[in-house]
C-alpha atoms as a PDB file:
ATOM      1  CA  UNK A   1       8.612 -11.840   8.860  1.00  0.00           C
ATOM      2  CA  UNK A   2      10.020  -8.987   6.620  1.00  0.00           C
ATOM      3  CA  UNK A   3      13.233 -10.356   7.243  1.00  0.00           C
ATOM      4  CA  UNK A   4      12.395 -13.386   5.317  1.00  0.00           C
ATOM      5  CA  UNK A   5      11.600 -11.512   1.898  1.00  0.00           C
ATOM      6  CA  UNK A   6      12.293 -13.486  -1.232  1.00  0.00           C
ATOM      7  CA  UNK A   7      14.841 -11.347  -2.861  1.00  0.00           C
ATOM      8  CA  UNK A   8      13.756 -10.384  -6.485  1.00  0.00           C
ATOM      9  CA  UNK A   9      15.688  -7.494  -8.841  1.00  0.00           C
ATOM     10  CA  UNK A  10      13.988  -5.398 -10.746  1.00  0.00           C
ATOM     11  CA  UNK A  11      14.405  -1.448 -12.367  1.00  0.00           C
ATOM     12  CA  UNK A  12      10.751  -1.508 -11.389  1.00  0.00           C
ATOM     13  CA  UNK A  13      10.603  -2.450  -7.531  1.00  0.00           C
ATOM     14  CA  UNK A  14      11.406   0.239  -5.016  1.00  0.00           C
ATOM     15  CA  UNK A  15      10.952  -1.357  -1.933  1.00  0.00           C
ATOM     16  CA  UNK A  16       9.789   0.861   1.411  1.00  0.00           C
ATOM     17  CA  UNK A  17      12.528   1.429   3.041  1.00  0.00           C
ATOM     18  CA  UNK A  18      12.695   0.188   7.073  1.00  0.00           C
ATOM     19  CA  UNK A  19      12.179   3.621   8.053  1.00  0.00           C
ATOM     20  CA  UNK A  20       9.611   4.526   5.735  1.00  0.00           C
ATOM     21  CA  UNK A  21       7.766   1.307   7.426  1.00  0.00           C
ATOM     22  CA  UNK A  22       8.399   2.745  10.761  1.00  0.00           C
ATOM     23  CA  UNK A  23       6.910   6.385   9.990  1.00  0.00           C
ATOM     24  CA  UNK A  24       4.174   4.433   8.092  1.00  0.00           C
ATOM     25  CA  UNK A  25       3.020   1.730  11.155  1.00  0.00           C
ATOM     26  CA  UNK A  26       3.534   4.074  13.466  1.00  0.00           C
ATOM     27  CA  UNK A  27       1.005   6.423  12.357  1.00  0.00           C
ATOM     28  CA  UNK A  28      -1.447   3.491  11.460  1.00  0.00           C
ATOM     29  CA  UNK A  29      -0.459   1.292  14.824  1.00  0.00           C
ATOM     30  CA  UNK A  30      -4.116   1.690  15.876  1.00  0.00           C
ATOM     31  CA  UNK A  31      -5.479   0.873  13.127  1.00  0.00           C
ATOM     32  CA  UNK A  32      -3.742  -2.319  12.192  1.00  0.00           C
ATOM     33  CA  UNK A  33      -4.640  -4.955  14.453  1.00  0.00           C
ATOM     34  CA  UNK A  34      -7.709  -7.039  12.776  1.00  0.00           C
ATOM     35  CA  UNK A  35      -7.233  -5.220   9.481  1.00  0.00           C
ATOM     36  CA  UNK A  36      -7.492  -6.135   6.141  1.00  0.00           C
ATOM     37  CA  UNK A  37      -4.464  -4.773   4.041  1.00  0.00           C
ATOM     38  CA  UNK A  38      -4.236  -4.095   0.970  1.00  0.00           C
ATOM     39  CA  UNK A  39      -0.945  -3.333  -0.678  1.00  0.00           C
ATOM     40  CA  UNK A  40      -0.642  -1.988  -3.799  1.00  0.00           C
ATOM     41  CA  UNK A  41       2.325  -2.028  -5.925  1.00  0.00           C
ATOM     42  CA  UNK A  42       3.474  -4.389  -3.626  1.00  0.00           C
ATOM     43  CA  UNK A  43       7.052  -5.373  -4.778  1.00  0.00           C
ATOM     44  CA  UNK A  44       8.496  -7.548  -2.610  1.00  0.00           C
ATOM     45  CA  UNK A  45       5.283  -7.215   0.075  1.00  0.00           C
ATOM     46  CA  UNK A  46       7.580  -5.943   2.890  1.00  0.00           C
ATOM     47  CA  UNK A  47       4.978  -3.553   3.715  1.00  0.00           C
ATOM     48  CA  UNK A  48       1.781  -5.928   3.417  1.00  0.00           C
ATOM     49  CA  UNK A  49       3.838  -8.391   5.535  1.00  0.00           C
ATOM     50  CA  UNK A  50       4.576  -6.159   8.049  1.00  0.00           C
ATOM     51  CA  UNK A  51       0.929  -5.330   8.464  1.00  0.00           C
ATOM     52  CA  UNK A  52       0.450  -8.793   9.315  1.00  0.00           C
ATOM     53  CA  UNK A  53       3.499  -8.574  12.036  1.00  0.00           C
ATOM     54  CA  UNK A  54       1.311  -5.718  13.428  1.00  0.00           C
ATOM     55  CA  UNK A  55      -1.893  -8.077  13.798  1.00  0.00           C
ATOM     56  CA  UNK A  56      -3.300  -7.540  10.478  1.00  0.00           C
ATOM     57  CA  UNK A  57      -6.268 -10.324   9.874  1.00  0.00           C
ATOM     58  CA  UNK A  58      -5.104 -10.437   6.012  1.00  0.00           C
ATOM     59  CA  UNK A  59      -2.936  -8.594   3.472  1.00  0.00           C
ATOM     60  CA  UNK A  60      -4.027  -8.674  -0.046  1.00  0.00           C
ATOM     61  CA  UNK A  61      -0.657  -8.039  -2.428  1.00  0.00           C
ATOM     62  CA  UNK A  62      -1.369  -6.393  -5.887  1.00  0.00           C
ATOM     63  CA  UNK A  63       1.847  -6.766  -7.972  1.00  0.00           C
ATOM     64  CA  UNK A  64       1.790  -6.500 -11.834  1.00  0.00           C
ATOM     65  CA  UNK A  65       5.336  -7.621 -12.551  1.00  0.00           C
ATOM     66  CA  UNK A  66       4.661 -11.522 -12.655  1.00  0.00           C
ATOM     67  CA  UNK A  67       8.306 -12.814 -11.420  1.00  0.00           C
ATOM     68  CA  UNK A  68       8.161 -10.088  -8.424  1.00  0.00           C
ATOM     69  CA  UNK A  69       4.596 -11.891  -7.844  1.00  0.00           C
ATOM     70  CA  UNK A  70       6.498 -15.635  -7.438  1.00  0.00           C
ATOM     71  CA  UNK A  71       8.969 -13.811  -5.580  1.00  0.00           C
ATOM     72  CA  UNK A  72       6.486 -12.764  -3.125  1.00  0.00           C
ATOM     73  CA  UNK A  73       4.486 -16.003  -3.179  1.00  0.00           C
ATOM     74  CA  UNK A  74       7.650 -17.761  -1.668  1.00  0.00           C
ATOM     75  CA  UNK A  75       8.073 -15.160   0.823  1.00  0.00           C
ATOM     76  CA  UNK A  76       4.587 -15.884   2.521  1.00  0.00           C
ATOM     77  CA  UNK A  77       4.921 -19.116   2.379  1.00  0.00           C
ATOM     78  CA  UNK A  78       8.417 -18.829   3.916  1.00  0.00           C
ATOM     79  CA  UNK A  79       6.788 -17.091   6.475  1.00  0.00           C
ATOM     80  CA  UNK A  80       3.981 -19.274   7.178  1.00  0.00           C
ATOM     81  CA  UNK A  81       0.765 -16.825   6.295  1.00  0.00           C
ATOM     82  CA  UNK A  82      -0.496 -17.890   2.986  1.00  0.00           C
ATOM     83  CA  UNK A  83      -4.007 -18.814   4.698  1.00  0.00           C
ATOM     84  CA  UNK A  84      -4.092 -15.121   5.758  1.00  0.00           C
ATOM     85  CA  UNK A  85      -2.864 -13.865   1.918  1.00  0.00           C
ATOM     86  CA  UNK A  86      -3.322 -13.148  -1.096  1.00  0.00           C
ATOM     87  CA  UNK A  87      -1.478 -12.585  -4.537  1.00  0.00           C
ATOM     88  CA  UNK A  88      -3.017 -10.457  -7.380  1.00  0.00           C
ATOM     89  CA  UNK A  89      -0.353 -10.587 -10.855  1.00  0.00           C
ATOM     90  CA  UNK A  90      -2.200  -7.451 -12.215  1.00  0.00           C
ATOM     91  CA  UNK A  91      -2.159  -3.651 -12.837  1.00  0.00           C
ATOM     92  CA  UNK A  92      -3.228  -1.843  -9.516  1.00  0.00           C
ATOM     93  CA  UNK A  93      -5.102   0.739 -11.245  1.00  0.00           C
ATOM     94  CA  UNK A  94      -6.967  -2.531 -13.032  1.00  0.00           C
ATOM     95  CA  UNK A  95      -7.476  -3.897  -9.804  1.00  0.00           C
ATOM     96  CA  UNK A  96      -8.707  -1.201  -8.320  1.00  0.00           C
ATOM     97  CA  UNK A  97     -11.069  -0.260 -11.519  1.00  0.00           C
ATOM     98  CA  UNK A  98     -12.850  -3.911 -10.798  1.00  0.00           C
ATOM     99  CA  UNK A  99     -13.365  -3.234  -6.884  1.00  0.00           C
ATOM    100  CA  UNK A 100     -16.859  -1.647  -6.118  1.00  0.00           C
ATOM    101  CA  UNK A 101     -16.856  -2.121  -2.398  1.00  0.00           C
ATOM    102  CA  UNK A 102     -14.787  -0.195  -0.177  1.00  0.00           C
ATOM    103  CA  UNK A 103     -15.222  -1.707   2.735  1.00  0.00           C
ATOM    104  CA  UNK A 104     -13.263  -5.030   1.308  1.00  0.00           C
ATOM    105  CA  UNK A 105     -10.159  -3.323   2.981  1.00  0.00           C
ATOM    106  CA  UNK A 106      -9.792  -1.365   6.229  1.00  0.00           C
ATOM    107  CA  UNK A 107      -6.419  -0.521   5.399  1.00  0.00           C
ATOM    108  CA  UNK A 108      -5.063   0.670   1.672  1.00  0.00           C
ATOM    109  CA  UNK A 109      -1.390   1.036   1.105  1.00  0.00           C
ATOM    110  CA  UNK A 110      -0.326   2.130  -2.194  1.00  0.00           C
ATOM    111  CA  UNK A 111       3.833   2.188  -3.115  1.00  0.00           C
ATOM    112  CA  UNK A 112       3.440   3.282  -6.891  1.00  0.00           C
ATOM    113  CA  UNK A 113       6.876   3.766  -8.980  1.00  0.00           C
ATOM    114  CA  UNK A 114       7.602   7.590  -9.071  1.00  0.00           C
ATOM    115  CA  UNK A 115       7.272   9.536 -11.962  1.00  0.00           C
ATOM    116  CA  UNK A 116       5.160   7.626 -14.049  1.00  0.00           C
ATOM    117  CA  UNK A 117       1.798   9.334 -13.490  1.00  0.00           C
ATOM    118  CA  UNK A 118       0.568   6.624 -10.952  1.00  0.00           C
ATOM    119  CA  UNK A 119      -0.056   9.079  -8.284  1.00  0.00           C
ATOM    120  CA  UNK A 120      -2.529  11.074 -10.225  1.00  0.00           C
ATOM    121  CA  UNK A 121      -4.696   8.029 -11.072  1.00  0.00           C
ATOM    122  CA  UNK A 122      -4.510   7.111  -7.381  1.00  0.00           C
ATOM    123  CA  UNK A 123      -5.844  10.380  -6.411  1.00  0.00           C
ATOM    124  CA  UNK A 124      -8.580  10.171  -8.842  1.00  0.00           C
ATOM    125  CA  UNK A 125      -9.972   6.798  -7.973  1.00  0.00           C
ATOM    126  CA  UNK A 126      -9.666   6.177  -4.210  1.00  0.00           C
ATOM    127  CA  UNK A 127      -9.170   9.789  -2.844  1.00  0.00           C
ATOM    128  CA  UNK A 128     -13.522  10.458  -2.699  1.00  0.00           C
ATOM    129  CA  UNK A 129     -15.292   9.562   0.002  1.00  0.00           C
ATOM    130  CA  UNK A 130     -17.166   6.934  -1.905  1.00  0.00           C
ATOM    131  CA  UNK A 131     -13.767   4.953  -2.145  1.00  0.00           C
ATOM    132  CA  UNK A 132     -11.979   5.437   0.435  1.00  0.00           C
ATOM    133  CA  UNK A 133     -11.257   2.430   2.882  1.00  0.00           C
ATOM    134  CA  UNK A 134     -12.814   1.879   5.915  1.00  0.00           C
ATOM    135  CA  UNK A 135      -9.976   3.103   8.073  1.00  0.00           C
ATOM    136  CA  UNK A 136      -6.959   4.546   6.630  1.00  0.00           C
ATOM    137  CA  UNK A 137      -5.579   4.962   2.753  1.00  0.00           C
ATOM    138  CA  UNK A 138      -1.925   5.651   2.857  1.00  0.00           C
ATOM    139  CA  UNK A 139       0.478   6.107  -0.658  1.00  0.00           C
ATOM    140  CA  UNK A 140       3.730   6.750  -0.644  1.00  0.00           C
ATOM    141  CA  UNK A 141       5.365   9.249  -2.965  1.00  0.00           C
ATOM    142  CA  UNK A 142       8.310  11.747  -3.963  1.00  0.00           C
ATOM    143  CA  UNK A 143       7.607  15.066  -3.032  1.00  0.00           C
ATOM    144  CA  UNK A 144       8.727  15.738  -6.957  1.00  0.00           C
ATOM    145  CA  UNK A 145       5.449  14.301  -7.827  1.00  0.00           C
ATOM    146  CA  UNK A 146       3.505  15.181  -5.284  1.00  0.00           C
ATOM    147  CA  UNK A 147       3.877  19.037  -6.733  1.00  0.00           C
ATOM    148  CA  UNK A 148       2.169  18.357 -10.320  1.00  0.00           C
ATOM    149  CA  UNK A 149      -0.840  16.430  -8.555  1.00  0.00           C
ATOM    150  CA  UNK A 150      -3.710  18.424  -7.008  1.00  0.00           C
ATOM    151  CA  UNK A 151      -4.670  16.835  -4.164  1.00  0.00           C
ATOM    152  CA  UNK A 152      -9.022  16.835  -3.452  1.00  0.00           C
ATOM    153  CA  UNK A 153      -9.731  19.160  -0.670  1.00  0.00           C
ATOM    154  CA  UNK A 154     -13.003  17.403   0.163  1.00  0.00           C
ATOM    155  CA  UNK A 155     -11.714  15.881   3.800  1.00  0.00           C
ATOM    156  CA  UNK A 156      -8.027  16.007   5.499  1.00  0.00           C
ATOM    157  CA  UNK A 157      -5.291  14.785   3.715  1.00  0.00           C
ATOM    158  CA  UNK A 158      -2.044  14.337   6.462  1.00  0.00           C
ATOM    159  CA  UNK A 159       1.709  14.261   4.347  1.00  0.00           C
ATOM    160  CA  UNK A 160       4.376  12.865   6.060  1.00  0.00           C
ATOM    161  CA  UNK A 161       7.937  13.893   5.105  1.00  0.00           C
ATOM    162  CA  UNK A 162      10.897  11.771   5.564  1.00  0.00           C
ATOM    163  CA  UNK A 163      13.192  13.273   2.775  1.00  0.00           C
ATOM    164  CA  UNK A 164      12.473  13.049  -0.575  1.00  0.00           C
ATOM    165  CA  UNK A 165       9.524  10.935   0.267  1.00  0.00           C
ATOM    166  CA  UNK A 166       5.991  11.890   1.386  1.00  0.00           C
ATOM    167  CA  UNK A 167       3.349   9.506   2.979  1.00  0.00           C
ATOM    168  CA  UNK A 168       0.214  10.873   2.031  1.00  0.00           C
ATOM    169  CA  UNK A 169      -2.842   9.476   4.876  1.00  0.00           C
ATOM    170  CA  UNK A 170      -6.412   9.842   4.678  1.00  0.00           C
ATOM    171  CA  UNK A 171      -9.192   8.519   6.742  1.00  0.00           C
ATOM    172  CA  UNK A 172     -13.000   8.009   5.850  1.00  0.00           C
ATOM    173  CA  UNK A 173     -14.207   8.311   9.576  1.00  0.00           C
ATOM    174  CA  UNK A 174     -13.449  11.431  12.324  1.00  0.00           C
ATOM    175  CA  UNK A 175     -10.016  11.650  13.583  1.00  0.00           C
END
């Protein structure tokens, strides 16, 4: 299915790489089957997508940048999941700001551009308890920006290195 990704350029979209999937779904395998996704920042939905490879039940794409949003439109129907998706064209932090109920998503995956202050929003809305999904809240980040954030020390936060890149994974229930 993530083969099948509508291709759409953009300064703004940094996809997750192949590897950084595989680091990502391999930590989360057990969670995924049944799960409703949510990806944020979603690009080109390679990640969303894969959850549904993985036996996701749904994947909800939030993608501000409205031609990356076609884009990704045309790749789930190209792949024959649209019943099991859907599209947002808006701000994630928006998005997020008009959600009250956590347990909408089991699974949150958040792919915010680097450097623009993204991460420290993201920490500030979903990292408390009240927020977080009901299973596992993943965002991926540079370990650049990952030093001027102060991560909440409230329950386990895992990082993940692969390079320049850290996958940052909190759950809401025990271990």
């Amino acid at each position: 299915m993530t083969s099948g990704i509508a291709a759409h350029k953009s300064a703004n979209l940094r996809p997750a790489t192949a590897f950084i999937r595989k680091v990502l779904f391999d930590t989360i395998a057990a969670h995924v089957p049944g799960a409703a996704f949510l990806d944020l920042f979603a690009g080109t939905g390679s990640v969303g997508l894969e959850a549904l490879e993985r036996g996701a039940a749904s994947a909800t794409f939030v993608e501000k940048e409205r031609a990356a949003a076609r884009a990704l439109r045309s790749s789930i129907e190209a792949a024959g999941v649209a019943e099991m998706c859907r599209v947002f064209a808006i701000d994630a932090v928006s998005f997020l700001k008009r959600r009250t109920d956590p347990s909408e998503f089991d699974i949150i995956f958040a792919g915010p551009p680097y450097e623009r202050g993204y991460l420290k929003m993201l920490v500030h809305i979903l990292f408390c308890p009240e927020r977080l999904p009901t299973r596992v809240l993943a965002i991926q980040t540079s370990k650049f920006e990952l030093a001027q954030v102060k991560l909440p020390d409230a329950f386990p936060i895992r990082q993940k290195r692969i390079g320049d890149t850290v996958l940052l994974l909190a759950r809401a229930g025990p271990e």
